[in-house]
N, C-alpha and C. Protein backbone atom coordinates (compact mmCIF):
# COMPACT_ATOMS: atom_id res chain seq x y z
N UNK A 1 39.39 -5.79 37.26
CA UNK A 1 38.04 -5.63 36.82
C UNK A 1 38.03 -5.46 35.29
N UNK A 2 36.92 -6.16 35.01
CA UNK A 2 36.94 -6.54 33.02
C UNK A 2 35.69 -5.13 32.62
N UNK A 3 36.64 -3.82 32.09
CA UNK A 3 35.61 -2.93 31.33
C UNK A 3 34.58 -3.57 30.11
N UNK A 4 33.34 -3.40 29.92
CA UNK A 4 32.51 -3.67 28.75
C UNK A 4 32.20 -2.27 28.53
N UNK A 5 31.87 -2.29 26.97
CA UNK A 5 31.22 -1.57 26.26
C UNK A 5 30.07 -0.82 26.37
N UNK A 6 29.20 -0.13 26.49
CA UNK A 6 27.20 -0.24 26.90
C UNK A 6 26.90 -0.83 25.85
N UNK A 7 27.49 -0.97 24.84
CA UNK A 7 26.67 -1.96 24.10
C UNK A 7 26.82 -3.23 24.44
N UNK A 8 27.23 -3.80 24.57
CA UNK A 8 27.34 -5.07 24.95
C UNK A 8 27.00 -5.66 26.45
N UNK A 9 26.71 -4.37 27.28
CA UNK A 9 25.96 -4.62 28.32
C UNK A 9 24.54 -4.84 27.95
N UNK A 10 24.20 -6.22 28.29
CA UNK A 10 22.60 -5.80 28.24
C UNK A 10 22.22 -4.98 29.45
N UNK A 11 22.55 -5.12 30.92
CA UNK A 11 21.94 -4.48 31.82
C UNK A 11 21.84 -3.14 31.62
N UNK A 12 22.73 -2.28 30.46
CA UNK A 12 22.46 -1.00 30.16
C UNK A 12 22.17 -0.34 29.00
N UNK A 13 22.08 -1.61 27.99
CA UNK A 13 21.14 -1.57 26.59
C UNK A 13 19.93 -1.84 26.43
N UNK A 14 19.37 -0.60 25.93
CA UNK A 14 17.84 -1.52 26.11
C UNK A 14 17.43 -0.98 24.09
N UNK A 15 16.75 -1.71 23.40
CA UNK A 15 15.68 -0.94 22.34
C UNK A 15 14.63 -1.00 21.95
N UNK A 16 14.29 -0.17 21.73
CA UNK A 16 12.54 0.00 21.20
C UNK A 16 12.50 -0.65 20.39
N UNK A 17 11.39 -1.29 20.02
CA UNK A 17 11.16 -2.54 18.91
C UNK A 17 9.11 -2.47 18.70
N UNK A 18 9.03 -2.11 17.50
CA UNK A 18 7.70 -1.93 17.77
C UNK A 18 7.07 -2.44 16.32
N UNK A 19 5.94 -3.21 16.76
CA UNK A 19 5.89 -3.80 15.24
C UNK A 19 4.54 -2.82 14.45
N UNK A 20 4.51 -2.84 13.23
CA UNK A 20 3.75 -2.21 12.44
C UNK A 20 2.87 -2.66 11.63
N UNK A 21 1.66 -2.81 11.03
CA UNK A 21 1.40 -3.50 10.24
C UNK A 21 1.41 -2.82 8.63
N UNK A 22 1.20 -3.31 7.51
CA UNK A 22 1.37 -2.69 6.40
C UNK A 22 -0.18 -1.88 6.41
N UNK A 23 -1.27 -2.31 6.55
CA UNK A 23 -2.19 -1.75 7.10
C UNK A 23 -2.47 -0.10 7.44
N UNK A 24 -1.74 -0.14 9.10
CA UNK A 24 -1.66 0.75 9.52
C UNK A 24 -0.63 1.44 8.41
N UNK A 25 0.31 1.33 8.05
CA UNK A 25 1.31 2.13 7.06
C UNK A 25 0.76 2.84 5.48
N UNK A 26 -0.36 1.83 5.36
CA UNK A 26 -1.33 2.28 4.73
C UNK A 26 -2.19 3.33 4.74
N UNK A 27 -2.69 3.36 5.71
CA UNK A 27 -3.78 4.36 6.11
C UNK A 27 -3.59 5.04 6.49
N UNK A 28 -2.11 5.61 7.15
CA UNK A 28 -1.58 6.79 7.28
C UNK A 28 -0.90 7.19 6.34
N UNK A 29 -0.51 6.57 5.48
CA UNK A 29 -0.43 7.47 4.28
C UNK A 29 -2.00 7.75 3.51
N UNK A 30 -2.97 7.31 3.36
CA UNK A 30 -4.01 7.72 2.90
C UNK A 30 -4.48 9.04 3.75
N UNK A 31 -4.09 9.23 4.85
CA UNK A 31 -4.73 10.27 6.00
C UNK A 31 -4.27 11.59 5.30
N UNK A 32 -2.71 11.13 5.42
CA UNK A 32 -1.89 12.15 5.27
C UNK A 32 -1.65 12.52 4.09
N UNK A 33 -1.71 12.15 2.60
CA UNK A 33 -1.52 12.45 1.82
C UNK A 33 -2.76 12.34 0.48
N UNK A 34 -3.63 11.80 0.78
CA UNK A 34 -5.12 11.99 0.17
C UNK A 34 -6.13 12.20 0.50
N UNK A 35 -6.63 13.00 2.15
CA UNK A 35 -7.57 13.05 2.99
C UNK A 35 -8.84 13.24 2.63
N UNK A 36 -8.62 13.71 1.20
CA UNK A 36 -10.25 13.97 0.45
C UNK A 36 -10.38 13.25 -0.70
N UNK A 37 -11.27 12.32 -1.08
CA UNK A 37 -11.26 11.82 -2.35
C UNK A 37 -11.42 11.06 -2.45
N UNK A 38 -11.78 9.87 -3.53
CA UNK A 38 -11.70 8.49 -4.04
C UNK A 38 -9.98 7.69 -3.84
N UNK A 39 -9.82 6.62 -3.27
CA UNK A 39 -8.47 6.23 -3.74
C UNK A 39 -8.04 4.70 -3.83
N UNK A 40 -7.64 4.40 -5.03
CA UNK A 40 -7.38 2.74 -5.11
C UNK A 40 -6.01 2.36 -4.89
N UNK A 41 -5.94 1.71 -4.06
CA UNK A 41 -4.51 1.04 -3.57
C UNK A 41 -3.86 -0.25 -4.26
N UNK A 42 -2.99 -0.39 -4.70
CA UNK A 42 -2.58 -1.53 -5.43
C UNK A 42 -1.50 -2.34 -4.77
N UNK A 43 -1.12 -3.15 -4.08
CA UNK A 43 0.54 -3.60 -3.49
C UNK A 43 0.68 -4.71 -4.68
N UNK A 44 2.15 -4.70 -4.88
CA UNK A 44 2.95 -5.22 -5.29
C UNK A 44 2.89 -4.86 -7.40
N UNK A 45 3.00 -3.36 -6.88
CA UNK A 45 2.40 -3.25 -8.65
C UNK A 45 3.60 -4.29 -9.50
N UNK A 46 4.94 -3.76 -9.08
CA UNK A 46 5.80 -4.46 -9.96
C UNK A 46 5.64 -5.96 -10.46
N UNK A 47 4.90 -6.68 -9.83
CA UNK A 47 4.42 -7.96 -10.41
C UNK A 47 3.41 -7.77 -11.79
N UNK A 48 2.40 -6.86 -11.60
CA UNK A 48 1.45 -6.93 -12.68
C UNK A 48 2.10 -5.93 -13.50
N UNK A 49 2.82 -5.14 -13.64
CA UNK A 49 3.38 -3.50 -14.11
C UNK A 49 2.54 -3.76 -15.38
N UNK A 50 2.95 -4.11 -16.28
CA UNK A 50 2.89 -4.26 -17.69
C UNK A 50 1.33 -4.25 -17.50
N UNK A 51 0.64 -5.27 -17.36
CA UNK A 51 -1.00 -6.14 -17.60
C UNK A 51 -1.48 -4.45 -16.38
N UNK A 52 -1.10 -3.60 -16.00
CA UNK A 52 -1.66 -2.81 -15.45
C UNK A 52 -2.26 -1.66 -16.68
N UNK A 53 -1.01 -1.27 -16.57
CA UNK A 53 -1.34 -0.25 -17.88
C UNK A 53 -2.36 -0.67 -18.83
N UNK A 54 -2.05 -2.15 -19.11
CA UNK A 54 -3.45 -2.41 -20.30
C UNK A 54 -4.78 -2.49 -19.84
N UNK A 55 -4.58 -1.96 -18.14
CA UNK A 55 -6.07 -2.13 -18.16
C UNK A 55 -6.24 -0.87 -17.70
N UNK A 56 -5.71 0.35 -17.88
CA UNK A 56 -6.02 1.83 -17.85
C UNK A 56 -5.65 2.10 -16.69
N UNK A 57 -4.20 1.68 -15.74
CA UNK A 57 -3.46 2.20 -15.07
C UNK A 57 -2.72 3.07 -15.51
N UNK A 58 -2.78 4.29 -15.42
CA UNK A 58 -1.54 5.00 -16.00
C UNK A 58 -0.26 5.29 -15.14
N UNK A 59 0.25 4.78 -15.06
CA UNK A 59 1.38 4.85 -14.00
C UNK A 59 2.65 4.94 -15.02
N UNK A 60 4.32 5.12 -14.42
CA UNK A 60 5.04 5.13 -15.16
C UNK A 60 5.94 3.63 -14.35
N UNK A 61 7.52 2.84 -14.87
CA UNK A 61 7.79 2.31 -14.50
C UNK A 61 8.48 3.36 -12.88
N UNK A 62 8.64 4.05 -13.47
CA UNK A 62 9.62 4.79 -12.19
C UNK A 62 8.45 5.12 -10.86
N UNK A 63 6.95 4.83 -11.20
CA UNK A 63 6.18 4.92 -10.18
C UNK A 63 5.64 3.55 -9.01
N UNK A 64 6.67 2.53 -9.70
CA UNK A 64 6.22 1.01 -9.63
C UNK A 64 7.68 0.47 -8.77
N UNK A 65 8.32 1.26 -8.49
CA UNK A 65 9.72 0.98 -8.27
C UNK A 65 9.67 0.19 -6.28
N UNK A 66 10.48 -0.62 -6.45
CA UNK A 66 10.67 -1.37 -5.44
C UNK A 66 9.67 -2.50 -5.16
N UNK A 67 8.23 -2.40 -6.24
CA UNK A 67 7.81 -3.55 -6.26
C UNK A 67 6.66 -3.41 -5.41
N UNK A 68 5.91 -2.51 -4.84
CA UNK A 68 5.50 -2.45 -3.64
C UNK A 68 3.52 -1.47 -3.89
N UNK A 69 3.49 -0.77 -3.34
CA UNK A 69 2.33 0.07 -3.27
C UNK A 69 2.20 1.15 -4.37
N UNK A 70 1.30 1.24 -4.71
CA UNK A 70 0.45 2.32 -5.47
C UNK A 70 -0.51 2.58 -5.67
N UNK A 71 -0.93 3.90 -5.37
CA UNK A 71 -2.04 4.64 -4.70
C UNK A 71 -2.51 5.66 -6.09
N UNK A 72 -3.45 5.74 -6.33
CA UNK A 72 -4.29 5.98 -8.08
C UNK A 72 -5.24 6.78 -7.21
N UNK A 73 -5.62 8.16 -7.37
CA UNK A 73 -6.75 9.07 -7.53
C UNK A 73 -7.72 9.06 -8.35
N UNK A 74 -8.89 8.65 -7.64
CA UNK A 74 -10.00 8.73 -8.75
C UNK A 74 -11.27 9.25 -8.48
N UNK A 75 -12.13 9.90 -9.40
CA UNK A 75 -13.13 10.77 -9.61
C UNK A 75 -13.81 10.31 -8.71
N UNK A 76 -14.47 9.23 -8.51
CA UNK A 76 -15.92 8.48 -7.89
C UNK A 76 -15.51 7.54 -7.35
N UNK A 77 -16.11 6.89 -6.52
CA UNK A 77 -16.20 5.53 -6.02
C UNK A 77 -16.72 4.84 -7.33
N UNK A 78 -17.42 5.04 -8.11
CA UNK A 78 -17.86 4.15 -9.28
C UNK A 78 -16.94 3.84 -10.17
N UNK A 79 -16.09 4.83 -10.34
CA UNK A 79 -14.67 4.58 -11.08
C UNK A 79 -13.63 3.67 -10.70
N UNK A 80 -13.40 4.09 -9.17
CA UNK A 80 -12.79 2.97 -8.68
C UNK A 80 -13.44 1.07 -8.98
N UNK A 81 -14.16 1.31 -8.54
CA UNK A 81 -15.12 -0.02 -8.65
C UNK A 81 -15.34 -0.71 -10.23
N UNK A 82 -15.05 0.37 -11.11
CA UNK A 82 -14.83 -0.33 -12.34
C UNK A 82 -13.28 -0.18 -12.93
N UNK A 83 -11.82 0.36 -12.14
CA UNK A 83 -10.85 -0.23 -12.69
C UNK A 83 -10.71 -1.32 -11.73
N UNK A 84 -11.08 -1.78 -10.55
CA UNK A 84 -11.11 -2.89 -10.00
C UNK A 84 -11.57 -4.35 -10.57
N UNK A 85 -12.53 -3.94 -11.34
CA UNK A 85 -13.30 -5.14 -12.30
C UNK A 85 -12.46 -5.25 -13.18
N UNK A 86 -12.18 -4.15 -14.11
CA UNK A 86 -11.19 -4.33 -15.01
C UNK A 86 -9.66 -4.78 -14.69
N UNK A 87 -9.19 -4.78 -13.42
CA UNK A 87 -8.04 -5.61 -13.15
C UNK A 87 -8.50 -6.88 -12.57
N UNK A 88 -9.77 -7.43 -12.28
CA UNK A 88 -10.06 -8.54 -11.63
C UNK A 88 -10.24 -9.39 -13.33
N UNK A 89 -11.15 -9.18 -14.50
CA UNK A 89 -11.48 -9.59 -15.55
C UNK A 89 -9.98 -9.55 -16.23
N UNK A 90 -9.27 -9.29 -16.17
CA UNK A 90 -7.90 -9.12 -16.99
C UNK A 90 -7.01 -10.52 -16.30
N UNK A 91 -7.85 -11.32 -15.13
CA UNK A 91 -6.89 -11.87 -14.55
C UNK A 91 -5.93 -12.27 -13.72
N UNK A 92 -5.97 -10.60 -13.34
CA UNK A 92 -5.10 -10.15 -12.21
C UNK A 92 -5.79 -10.26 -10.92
N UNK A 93 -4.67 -10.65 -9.82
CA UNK A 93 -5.40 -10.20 -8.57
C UNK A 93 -4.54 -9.52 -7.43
N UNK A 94 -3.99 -8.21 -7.49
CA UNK A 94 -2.73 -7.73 -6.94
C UNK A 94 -4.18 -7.75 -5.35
N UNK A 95 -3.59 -7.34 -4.09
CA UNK A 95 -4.43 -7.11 -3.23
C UNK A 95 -4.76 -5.25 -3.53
N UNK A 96 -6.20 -4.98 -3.20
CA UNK A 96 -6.25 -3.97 -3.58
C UNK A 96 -7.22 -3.39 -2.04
N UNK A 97 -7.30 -1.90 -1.83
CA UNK A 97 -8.03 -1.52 -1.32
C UNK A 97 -8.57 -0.29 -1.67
N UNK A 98 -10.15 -0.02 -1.52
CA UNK A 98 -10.76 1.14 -1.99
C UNK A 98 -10.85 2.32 -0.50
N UNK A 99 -10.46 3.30 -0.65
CA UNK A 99 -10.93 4.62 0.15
C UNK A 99 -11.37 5.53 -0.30
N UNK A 100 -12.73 6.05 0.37
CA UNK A 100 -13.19 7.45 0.15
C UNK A 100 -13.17 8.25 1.66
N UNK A 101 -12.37 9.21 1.32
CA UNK A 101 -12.17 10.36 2.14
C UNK A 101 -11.49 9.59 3.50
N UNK A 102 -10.56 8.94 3.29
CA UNK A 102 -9.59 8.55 4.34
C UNK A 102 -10.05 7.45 5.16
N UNK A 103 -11.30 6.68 4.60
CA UNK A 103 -11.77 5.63 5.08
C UNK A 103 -11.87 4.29 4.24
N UNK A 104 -11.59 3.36 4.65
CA UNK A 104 -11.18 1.72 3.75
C UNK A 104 -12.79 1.29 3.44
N UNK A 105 -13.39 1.33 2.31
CA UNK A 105 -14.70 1.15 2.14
C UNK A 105 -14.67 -0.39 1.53
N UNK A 106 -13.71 -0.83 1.14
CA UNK A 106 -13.40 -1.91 0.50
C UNK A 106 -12.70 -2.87 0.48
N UNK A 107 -11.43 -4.13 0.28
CA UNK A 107 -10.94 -4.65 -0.06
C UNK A 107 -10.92 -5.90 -1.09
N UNK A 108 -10.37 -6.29 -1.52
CA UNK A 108 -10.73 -7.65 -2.37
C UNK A 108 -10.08 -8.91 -1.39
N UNK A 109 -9.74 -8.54 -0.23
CA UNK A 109 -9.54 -9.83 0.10
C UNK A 109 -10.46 -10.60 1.34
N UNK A 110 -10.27 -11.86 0.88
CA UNK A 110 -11.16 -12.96 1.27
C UNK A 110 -11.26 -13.07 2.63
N UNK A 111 -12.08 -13.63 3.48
CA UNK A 111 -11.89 -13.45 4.35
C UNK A 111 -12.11 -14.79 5.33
């Protein structure tokens, strides 16, 4: 009789596999870590990094790292809504989303 491994058994390997969306990964971090407030979402800052700052992102490079999401606190929904213009008029179009108080009031994308 030929011993196997359990790994290499499928009849006694099984794994969880569960898909996620960036979305959902989104909004639970907005739940969980800004539950009150204005908040503008940026993905893929590391593409715009530079043309960000000039349009009154204050971020640092070490906040831009891996290329990916960044999440900006802001006073008002009106604020938000005008560094959004100001990164849309500059040129840019990273995907963005607006939340107030843990809810997606916004996006810029098309639909």
């Amino acid at each position: 009789m030929k011993r196997r491994g359990k790994l290499e058994n499928s009849d006694v390997f099984y794994q969880e596999v569960y898909s996620v969306s960036m979305d959902d990964l989104v909004d639970i971090w907005i739940e969980s870590f800004h539950p009150f407030g204005v908040v503008l979402v940026l993905f893929d800052v590391g593409n715009y990094f530079k043309e960000l700052q000039d349009c009154g992102v204050l971020c640092s490079e070490v906040n831009s790292y891996n290329n990916k999401v960044l999440t900006i606190s802001l006073p008002g929904v009106d604020e938000a809504l005008q560094t959004m213009d100001t990164i849309k008029k500059a040129g840019l179009y990273p995907i963005m989303y607006l939340y107030d108080n843990t809810k997606r009031i916004l996006d810029n994308i098309e639909p």
